[in-house]
Protein backbone atom coordinates (compact mmCIF):
# COMPACT_ATOMS: atom_id res chain seq x y z
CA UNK A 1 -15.88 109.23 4.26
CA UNK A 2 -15.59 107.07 7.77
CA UNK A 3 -13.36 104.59 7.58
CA UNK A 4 -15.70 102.81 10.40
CA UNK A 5 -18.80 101.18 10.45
CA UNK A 6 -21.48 102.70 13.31
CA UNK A 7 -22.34 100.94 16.28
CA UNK A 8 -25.03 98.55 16.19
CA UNK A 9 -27.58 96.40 18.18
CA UNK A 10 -26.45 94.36 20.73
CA UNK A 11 -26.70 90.55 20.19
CA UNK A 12 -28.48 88.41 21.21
CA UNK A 13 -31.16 89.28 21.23
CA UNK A 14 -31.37 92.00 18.02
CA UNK A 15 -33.73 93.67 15.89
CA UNK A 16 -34.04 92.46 12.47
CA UNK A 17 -32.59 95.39 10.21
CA UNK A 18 -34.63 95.68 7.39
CA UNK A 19 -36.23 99.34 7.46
CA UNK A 20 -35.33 101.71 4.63
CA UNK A 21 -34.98 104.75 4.16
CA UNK A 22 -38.61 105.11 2.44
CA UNK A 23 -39.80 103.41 5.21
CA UNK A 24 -38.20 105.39 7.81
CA UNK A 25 -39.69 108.51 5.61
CA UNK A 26 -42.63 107.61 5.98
CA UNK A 27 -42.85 106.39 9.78
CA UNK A 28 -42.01 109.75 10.88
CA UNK A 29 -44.07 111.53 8.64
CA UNK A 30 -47.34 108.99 9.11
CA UNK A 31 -46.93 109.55 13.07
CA UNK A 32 -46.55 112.85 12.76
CA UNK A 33 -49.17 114.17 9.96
CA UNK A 34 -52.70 113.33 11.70
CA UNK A 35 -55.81 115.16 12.78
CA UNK A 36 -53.97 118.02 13.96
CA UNK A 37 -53.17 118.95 10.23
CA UNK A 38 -56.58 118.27 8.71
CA UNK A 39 -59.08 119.41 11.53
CA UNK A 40 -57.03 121.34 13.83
CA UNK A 41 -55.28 123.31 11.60
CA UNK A 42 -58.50 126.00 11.31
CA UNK A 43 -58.51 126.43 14.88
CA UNK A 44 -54.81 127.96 15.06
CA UNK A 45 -55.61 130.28 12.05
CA UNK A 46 -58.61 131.63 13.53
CA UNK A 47 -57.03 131.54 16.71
CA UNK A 48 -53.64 133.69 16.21
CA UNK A 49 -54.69 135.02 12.62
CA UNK A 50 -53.39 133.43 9.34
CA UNK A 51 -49.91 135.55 10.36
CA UNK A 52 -49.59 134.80 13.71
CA UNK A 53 -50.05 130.70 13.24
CA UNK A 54 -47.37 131.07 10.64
CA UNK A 55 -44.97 132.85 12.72
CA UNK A 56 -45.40 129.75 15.30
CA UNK A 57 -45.25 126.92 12.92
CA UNK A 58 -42.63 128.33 11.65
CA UNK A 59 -40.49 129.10 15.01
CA UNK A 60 -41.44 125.78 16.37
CA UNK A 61 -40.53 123.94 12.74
CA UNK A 62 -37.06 125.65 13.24
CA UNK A 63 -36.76 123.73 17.02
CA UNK A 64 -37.53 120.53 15.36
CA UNK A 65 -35.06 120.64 12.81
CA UNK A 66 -32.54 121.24 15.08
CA UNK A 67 -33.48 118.42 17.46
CA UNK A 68 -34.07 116.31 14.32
CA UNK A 69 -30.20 117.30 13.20
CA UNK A 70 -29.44 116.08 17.19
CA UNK A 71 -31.21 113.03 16.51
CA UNK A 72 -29.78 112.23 13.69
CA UNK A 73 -26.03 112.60 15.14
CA UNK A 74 -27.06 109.83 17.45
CA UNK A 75 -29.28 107.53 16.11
CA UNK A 76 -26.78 107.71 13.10
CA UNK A 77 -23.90 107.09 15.52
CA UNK A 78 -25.73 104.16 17.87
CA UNK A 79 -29.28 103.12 15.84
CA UNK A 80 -30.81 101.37 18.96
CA UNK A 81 -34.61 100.75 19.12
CA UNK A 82 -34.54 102.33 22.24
CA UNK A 83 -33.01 105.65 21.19
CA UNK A 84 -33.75 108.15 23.73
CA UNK A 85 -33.85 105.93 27.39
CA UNK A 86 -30.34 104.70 25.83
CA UNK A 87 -28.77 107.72 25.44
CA UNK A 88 -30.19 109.79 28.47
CA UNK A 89 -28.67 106.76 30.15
CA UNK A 90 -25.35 106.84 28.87
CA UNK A 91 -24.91 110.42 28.47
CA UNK A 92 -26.50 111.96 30.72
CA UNK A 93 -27.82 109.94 33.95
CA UNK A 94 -28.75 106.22 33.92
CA UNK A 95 -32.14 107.17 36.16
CA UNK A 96 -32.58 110.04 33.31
CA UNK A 97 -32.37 107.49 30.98
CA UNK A 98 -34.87 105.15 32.63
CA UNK A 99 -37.11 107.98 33.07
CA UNK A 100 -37.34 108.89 29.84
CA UNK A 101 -37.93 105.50 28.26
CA UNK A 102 -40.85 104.23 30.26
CA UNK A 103 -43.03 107.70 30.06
CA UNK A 104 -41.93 107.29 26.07
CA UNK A 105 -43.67 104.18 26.01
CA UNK A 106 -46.22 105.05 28.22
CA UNK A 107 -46.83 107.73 26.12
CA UNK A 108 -47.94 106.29 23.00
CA UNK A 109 -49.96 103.60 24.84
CA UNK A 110 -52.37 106.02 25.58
CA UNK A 111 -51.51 107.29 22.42
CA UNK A 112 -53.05 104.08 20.83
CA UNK A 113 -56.38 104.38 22.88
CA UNK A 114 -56.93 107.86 21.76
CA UNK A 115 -56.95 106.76 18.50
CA UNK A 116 -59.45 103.92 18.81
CA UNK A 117 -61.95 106.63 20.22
CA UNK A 118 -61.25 108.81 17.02
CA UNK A 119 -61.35 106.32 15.15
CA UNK A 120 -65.05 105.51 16.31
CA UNK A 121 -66.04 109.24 16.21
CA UNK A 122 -64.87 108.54 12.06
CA UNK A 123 -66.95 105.79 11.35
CA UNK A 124 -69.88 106.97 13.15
CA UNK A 125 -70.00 109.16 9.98
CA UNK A 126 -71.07 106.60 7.77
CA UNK A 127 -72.36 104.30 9.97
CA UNK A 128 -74.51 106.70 12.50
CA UNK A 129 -75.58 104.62 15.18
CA UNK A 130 -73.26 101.55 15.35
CA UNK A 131 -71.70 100.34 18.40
CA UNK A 132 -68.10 102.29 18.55
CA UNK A 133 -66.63 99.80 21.03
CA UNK A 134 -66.86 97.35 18.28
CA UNK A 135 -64.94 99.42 15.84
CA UNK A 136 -62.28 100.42 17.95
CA UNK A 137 -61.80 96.55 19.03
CA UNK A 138 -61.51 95.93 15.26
CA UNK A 139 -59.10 98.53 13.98
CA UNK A 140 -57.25 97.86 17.23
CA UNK A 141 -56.72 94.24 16.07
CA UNK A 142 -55.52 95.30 12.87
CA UNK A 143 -52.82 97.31 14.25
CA UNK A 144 -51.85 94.66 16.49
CA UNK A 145 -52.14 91.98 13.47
CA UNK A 146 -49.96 94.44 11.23
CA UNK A 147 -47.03 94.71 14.17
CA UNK A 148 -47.27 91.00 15.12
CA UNK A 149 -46.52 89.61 11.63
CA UNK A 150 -42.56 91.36 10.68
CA UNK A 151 -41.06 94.87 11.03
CA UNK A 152 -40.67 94.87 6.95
CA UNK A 153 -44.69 94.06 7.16
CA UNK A 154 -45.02 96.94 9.40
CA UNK A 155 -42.61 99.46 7.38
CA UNK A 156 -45.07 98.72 4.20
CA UNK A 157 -48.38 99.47 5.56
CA UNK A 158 -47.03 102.57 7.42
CA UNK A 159 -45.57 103.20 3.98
CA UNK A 160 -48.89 103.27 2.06
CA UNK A 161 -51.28 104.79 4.91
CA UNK A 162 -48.62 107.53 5.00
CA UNK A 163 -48.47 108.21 1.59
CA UNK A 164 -52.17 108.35 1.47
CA UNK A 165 -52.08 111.30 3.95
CA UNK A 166 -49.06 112.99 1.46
CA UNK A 167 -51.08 112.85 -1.86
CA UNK A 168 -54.02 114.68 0.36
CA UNK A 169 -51.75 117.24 1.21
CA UNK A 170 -49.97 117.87 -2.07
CA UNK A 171 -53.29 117.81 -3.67
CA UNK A 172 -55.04 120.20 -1.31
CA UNK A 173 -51.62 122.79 -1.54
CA UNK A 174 -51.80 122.09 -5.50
CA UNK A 175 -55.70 123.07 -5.51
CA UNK A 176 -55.33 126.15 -3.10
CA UNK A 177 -52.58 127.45 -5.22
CA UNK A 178 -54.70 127.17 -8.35
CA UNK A 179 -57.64 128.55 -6.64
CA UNK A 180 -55.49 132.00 -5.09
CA UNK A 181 -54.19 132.64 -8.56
CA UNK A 182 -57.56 132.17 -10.22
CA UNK A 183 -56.29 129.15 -12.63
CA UNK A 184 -59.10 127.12 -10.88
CA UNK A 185 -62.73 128.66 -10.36
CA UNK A 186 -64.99 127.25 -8.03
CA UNK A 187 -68.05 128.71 -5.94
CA UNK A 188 -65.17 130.95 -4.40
CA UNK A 189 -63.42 134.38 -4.98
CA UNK A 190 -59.73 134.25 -5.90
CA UNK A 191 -57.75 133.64 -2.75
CA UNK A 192 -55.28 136.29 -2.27
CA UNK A 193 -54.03 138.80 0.57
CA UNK A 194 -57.58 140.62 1.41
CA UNK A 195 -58.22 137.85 4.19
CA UNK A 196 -54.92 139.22 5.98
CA UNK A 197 -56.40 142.47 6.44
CA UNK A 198 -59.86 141.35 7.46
CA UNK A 199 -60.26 142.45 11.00
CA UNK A 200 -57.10 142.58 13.39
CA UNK A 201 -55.12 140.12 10.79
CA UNK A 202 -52.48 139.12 9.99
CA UNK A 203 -52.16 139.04 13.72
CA UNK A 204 -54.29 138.44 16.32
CA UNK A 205 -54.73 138.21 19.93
CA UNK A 206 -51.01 138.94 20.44
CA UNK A 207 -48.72 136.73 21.95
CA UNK A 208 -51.23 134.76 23.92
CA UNK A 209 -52.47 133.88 21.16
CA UNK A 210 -49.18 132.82 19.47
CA UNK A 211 -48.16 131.03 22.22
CA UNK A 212 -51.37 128.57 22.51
CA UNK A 213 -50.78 128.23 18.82
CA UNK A 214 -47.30 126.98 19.46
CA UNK A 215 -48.30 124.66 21.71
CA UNK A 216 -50.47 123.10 18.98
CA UNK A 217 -47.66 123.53 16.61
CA UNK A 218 -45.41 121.38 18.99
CA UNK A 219 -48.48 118.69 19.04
CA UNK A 220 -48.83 118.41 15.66
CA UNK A 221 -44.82 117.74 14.97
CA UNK A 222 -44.63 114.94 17.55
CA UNK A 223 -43.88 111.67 15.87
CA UNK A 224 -40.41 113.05 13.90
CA UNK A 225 -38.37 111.53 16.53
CA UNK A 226 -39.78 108.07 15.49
CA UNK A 227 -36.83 107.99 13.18
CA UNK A 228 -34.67 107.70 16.44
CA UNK A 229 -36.92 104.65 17.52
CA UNK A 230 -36.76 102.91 14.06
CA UNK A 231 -32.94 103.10 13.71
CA UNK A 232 -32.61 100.11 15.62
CA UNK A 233 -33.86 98.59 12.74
CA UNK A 234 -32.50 100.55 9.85
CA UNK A 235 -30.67 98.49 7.02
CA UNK A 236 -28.12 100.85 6.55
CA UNK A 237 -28.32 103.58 9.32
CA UNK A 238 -24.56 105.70 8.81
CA UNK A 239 -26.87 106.21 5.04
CA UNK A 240 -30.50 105.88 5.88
CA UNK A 241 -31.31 108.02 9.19
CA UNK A 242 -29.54 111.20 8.26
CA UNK A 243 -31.30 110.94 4.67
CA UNK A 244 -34.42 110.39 6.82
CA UNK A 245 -33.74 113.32 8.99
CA UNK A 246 -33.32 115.80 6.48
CA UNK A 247 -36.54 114.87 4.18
CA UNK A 248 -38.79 114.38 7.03
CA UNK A 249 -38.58 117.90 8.65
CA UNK A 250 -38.44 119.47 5.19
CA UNK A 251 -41.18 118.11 4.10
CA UNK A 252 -43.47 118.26 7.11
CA UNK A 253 -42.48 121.86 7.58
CA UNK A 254 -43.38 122.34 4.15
CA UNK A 255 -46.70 120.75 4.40
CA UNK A 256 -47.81 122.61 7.42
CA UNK A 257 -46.35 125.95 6.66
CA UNK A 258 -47.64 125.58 2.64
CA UNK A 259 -51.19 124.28 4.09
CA UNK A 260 -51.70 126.80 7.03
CA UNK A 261 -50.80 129.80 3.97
CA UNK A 262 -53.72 128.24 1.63
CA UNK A 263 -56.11 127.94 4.61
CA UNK A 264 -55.23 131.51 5.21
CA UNK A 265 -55.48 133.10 1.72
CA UNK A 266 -58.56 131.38 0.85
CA UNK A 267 -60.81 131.48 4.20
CA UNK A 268 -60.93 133.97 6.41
CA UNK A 269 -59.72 133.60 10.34
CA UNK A 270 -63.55 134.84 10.89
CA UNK A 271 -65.18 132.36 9.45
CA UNK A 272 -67.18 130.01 11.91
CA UNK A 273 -66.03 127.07 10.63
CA UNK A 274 -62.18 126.97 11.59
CA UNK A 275 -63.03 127.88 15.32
CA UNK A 276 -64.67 123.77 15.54
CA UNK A 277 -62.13 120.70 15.95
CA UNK A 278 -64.77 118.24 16.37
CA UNK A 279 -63.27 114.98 14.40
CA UNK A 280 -67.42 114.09 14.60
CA UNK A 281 -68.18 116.67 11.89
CA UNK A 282 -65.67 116.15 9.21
CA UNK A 283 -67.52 119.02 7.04
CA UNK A 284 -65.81 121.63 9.36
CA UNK A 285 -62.25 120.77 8.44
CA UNK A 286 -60.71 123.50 6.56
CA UNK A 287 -59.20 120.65 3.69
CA UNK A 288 -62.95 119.70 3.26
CA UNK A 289 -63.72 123.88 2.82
CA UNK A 290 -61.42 124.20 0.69
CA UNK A 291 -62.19 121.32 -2.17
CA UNK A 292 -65.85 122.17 -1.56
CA UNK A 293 -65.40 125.66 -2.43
CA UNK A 294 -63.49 124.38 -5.67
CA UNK A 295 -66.17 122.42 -6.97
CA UNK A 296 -64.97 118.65 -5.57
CA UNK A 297 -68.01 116.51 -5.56
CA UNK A 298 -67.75 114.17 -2.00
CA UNK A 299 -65.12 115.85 -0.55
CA UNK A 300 -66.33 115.11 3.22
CA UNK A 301 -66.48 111.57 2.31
CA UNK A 302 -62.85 111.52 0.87
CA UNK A 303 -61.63 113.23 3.83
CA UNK A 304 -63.20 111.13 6.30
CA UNK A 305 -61.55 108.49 4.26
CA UNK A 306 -58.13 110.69 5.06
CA UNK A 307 -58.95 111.61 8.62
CA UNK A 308 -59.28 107.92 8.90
CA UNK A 309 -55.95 106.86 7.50
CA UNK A 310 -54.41 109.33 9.61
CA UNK A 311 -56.29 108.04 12.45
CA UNK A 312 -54.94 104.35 11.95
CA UNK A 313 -51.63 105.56 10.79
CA UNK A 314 -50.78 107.36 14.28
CA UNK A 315 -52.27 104.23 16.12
CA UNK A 316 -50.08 102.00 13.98
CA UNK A 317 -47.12 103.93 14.78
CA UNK A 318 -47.51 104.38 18.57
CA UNK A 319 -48.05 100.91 18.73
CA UNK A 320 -45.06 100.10 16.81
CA UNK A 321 -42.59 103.23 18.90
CA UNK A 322 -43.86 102.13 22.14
CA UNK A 323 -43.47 98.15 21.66
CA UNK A 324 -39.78 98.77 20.81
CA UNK A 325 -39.21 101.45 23.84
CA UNK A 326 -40.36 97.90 26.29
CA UNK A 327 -38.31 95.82 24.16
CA UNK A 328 -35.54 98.09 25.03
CA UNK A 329 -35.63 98.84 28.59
CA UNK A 330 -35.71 95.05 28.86
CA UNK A 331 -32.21 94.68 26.91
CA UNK A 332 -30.90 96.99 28.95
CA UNK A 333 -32.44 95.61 32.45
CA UNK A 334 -34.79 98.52 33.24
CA UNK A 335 -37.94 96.76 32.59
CA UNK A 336 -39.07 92.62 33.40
CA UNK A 337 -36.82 90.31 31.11
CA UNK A 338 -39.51 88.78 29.67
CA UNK A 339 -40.23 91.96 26.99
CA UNK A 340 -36.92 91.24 25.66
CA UNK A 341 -37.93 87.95 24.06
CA UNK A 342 -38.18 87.81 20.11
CA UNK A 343 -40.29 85.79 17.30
CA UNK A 344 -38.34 84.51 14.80
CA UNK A 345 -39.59 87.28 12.78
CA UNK A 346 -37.98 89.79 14.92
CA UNK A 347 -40.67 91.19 16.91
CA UNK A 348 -40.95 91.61 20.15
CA UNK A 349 -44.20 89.30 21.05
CA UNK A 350 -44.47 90.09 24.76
CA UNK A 351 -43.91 93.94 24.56
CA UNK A 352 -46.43 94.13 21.93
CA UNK A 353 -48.80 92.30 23.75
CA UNK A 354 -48.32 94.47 26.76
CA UNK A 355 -48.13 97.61 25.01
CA UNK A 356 -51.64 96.48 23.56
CA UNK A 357 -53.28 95.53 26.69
CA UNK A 358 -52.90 98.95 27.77
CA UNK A 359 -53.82 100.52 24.92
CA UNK A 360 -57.41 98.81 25.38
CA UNK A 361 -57.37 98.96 29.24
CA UNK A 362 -57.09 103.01 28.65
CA UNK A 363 -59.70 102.70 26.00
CA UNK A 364 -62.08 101.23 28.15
CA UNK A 365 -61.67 103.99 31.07
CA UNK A 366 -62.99 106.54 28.23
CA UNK A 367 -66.47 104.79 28.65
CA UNK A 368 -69.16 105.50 30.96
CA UNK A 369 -67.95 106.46 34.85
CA UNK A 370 -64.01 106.22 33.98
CA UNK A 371 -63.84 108.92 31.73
CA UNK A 372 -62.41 110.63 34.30
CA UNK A 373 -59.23 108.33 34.77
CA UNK A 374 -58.80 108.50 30.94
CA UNK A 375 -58.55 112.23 30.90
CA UNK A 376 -55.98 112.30 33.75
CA UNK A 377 -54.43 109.43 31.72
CA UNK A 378 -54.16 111.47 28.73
CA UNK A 379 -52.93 114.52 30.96
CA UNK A 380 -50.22 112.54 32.21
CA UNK A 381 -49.07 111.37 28.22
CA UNK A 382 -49.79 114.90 26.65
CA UNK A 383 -46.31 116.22 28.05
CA UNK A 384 -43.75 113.01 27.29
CA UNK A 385 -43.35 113.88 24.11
CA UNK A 386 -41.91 117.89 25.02
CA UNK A 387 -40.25 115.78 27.47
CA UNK A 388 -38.20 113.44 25.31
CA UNK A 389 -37.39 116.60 23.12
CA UNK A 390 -35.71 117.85 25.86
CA UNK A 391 -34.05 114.92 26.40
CA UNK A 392 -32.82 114.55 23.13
CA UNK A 393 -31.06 118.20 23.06
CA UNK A 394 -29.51 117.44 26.73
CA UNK A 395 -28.29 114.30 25.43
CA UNK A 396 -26.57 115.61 22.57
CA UNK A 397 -25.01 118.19 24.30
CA UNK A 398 -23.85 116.04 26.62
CA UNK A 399 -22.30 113.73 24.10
CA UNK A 400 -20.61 116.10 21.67
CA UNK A 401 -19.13 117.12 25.19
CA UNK A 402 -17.76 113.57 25.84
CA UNK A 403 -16.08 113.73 22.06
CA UNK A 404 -14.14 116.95 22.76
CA UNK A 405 -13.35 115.97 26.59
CA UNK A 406 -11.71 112.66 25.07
CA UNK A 407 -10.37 113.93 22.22
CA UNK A 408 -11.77 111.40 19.72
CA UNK A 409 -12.38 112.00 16.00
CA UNK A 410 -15.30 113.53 15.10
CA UNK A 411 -14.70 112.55 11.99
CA UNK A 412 -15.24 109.40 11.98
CA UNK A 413 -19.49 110.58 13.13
CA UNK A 414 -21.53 108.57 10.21
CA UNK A 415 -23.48 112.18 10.89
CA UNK A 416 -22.62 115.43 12.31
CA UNK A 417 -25.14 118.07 13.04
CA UNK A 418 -23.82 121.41 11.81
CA UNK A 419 -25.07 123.73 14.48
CA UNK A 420 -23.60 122.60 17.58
CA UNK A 421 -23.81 124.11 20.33
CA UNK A 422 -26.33 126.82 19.13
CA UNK A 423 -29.00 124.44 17.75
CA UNK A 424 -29.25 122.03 21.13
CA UNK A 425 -29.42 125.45 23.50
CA UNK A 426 -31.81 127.12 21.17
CA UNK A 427 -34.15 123.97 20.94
CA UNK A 428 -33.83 122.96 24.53
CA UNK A 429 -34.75 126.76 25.49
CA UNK A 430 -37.64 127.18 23.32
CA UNK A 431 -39.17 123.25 24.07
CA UNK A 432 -38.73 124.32 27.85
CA UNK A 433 -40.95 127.35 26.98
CA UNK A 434 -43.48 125.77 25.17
CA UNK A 435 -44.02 122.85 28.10
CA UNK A 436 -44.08 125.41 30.83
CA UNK A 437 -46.28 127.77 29.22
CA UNK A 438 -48.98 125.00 28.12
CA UNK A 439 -51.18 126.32 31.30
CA UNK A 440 -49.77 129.74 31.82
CA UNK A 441 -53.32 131.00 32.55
CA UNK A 442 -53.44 129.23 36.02
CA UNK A 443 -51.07 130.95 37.18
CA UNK A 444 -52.95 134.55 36.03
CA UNK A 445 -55.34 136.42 38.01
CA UNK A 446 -54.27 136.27 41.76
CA UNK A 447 -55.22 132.95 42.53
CA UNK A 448 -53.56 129.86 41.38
CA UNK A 449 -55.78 126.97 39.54
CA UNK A 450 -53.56 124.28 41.11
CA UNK A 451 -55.83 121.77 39.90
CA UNK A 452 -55.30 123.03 36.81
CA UNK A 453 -51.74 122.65 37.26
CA UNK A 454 -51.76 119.23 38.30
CA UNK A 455 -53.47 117.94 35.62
CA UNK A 456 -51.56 119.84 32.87
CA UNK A 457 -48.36 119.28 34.25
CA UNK A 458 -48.90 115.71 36.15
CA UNK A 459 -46.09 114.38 33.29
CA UNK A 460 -43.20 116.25 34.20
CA UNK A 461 -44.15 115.19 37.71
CA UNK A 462 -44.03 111.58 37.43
CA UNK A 463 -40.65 112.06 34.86
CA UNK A 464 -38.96 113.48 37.99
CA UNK A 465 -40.38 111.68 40.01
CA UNK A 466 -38.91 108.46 38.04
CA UNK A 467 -36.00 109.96 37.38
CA UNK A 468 -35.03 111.06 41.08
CA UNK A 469 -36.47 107.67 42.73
CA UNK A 470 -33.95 105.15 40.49
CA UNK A 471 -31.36 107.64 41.61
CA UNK A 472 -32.12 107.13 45.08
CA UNK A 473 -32.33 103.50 44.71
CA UNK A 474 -29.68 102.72 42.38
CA UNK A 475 -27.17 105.22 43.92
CA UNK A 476 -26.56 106.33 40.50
CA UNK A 477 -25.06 110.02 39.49
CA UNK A 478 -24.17 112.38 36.22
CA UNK A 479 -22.53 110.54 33.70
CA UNK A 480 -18.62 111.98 33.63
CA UNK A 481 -17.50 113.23 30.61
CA UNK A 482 -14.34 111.16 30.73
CA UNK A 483 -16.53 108.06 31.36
CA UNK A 484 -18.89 107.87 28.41
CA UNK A 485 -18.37 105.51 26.60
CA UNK A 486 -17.73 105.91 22.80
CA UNK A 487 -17.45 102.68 20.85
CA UNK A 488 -15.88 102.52 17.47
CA UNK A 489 -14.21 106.05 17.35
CA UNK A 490 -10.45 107.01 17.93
CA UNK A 491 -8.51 109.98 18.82
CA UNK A 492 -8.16 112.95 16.51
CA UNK A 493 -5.38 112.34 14.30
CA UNK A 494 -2.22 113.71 16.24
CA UNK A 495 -1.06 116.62 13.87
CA UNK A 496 -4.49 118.33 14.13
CA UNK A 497 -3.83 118.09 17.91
CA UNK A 498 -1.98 121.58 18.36
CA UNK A 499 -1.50 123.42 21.32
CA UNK A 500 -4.36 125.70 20.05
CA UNK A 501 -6.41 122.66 19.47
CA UNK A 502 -5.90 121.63 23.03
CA UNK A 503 -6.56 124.36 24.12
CA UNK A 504 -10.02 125.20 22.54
CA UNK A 505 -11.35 121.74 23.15
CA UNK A 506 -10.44 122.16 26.84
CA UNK A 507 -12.36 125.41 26.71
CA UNK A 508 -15.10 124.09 25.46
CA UNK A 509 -15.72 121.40 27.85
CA UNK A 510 -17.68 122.06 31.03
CA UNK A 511 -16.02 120.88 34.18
């Protein structure tokens, strides 16, 4: 065991550490577990065939475990609330790191508005007719209410809408399972392989196909890093975020992987009903199929109820991720000092409040003539989160690098991911793909949609743009491996130093 305790916080000011591992649990699983599960998820199956939208949830849930196991090496290491922009910065490039923390929180400000306009597309459901605006100002309060009052109040209601969205799952696995084995008959044939033979299945539309699926794939896992954003307000974070890390992408690979097989076996990729995504018709989602074709009495109510939840739950987290991002930047003098002010509850008043104000400024540009703006707003957010992947598996490449280069102990890591250097160059590689290839069509057919370009790929843009304008004005440069700085660890004990030691850890050290 580590004879030292992690680095924490700075002070003043600091995060109240209360967060535990439940909570952290359930943050990343809450903001990453949405609509993209229980309406989506039909699309990629009839998209790429029930085989093919395996295959990709299953190569992309392999990236994010490794960048998860990354993660977890840092945020174990140095649990700050503004994990990535803090260690881009000090492992990589202090404009990299500056980069990387304002398009995060930028990110899941539009994040938040996107929500408030599902949300409204939810309750017109039940209440057909009634003004939307007025909803989303409501649940919009609510999430700022539920961050404005403590982070422990915050950890609890992210707990329970969470777990909400984990009993639907487990039930609707549970039920499918029954239902392909024939232990539970409804108004629908035994599930079993016949509907991976209908028509060009398991497979189809090649790797086109597979590839748009794995874009959704990617989508629908965004949120895991949240664990990296919490841990600056972990109780016990050497214990609680590698815990975290490991049951998180377990379970949400399981729950995709498990649910995507069900919707497979039981409805096939022809049917009609898994090709629509529209969060106005709850009947189309393929949970709502499913527990109608078992006999469930008001299953489109219950998951409306769900889709809600989920709806809220992803709000309440990007509110909560991108709040802490400002607070950060501000502690470390890349954004206006004024977001680095605390209640004595711990929160960060001012960020929120910011954070919030453009949540509802982007809300309002989805109304009316501005719905333009708000799709090139939600353009510009779609590719930040790809983009702190990548800047996750640079990062802790980077910094394993700095450990050997200095020779310190990594022993003394609360956390050590097991598959260094294979897991950062294999996630890194495939991320890169999957953000490049999100408009791959523009670039088919002779002439060049640059338009279409621009507005996919506006976020990688503005990252480098950010990233190579603080360069220019700060006159800042690659981080040195010699000069990173690694609080709290000590060189390798001297008799494990051999010659051949030496030797290997110079190897292994770029120049």
């Amino acid at each position: 065991m580590p004879s030292e305790t992690p680095l924490t916080e700075p002070s003043p000011p600091s995060l109240h550490r209360v967060l535990t591992s439940r909570h952290l649990t359930m943050i990343a699983i809450g903001g990453s577990i949405g609509t993209g599960l229980f309406v989506a998820s039909g699309a990629t199956v009839s998209q790429a065939g029930p085989g093919g939208a395996l295959a990709a949830y299953l190569l992309i849930g392999a990236m994010v475990y490794f960048l998860m196991t990354s993660l977890g090496e840092l945020a174990a290491y140095m649990p700050v609330s503004g994990s990535f922009a803090t260690y881009g910065a000090l492992y990589v490039d202090e404009g990299f790191g500056f980069a990387l923390g304002w398009n995060y929180w930028y990110n899941w400000a539009v994040t938040i508005a996107v929500e408030l306009v599902a949300a409204q597309l939810v309750m017109q459901y039940w209440f057909p007719g009634s003004s939307g605006v007025l909803w989303s100002a409501l649940f919009l309060g609510l999430m700022f209410l539920i961050n404005a009052i403590s982070v422990r109040g915050f950890g609890e209601a992210e707990f329970w809408l969470a777990l909400i969205k984990v009993v639907t799952v487990v039930a609707f696995i549970v039920i499918g399972i029954l239902m392909i084995f024939g232990i539970l008959q409804g108004d629908h044939p035994p599930g079993g392989l016949a509907n991976f033979t209908v028509g060009d299945a398991p497979f189809v539309g090649g790797l086109p196909a597979m590839m748009g699926v794995a874009m959704i794939a990617g989508f629908s896992f965004q949120g895991t890093e949240l664990i990296g954003v919490a841990a600056g307000e972990s109780a016990d974070p050497a214990k609680n975020i590698p815990r975290a890390v490991r049951q998180v992408f377990w379970r949400i690979l399981l729950f995709y992987v498990l649910a995507i097989l069900v919707i497979g076996l039981l409805i096939p990729y022809t049917d009609p009903n898994l090709i629509k995504t529209d969060l106005g018709s709850v009947s189309v989602s393929p949970f709502t199929l499913v527990f109608q074709h078992a006999g469930l009495a008001f299953a489109a109510s219950v998951m409306n109820a769900v889709i809600l939840t989920a709806v809220l739950s992803a709000g309440n987290s990007g509110m909560y991720a991108s709040t802490r991002m400002l607070f950060n930047l501000a502690v470390d003098r890349r954004a206006p000092k004024c977001f680095a002010q605390l209640t004595r509850a711990g929160v960060p008043l001012n960020a929120l409040l910011a954070t919030t104000a453009v949540g509802a400024l982007c809300f309002l540009t989805s109304l009316g003539e501005s719905q333009n703006i708000y799709l090139w707003l939600l353009n510009l957010s779609g590719m930040t989160g790809f983009v702190a992947w990548l800047g996750i598996a640079v990062s802790h490449y980077r910094f394993r690098k700095g450990l050997l280069a200095q020779g310190l102990d990594l022993g003394l890591l609360p956390y050590r991911s097991p598959f260094f250097p294979y897991g950062p160059f294999f996630a890194f590689g495939l991320c890169l793909i999957v953000t490049l290839g999100q408009n791959y069509a523009a670039f088919i057919g002779g002439k060049i949609d640059w338009v279409g370009v621009l507005a996919t790929y506006i976020g990688i843009f503005v990252f480098l743009g950010m990233w190579l304008g603080y360069r220019l004005v700060r006159k800042t440069r690659i981080v040195a491996y010699a000069d990173m700085p690694f609080p709290g660890l000590r060189p390798a004990p001297t008799q494990a130093r051999t010659p051949a030691h030496l030797a290997a850890a110079a190897a292994s050290v770029d120049p």
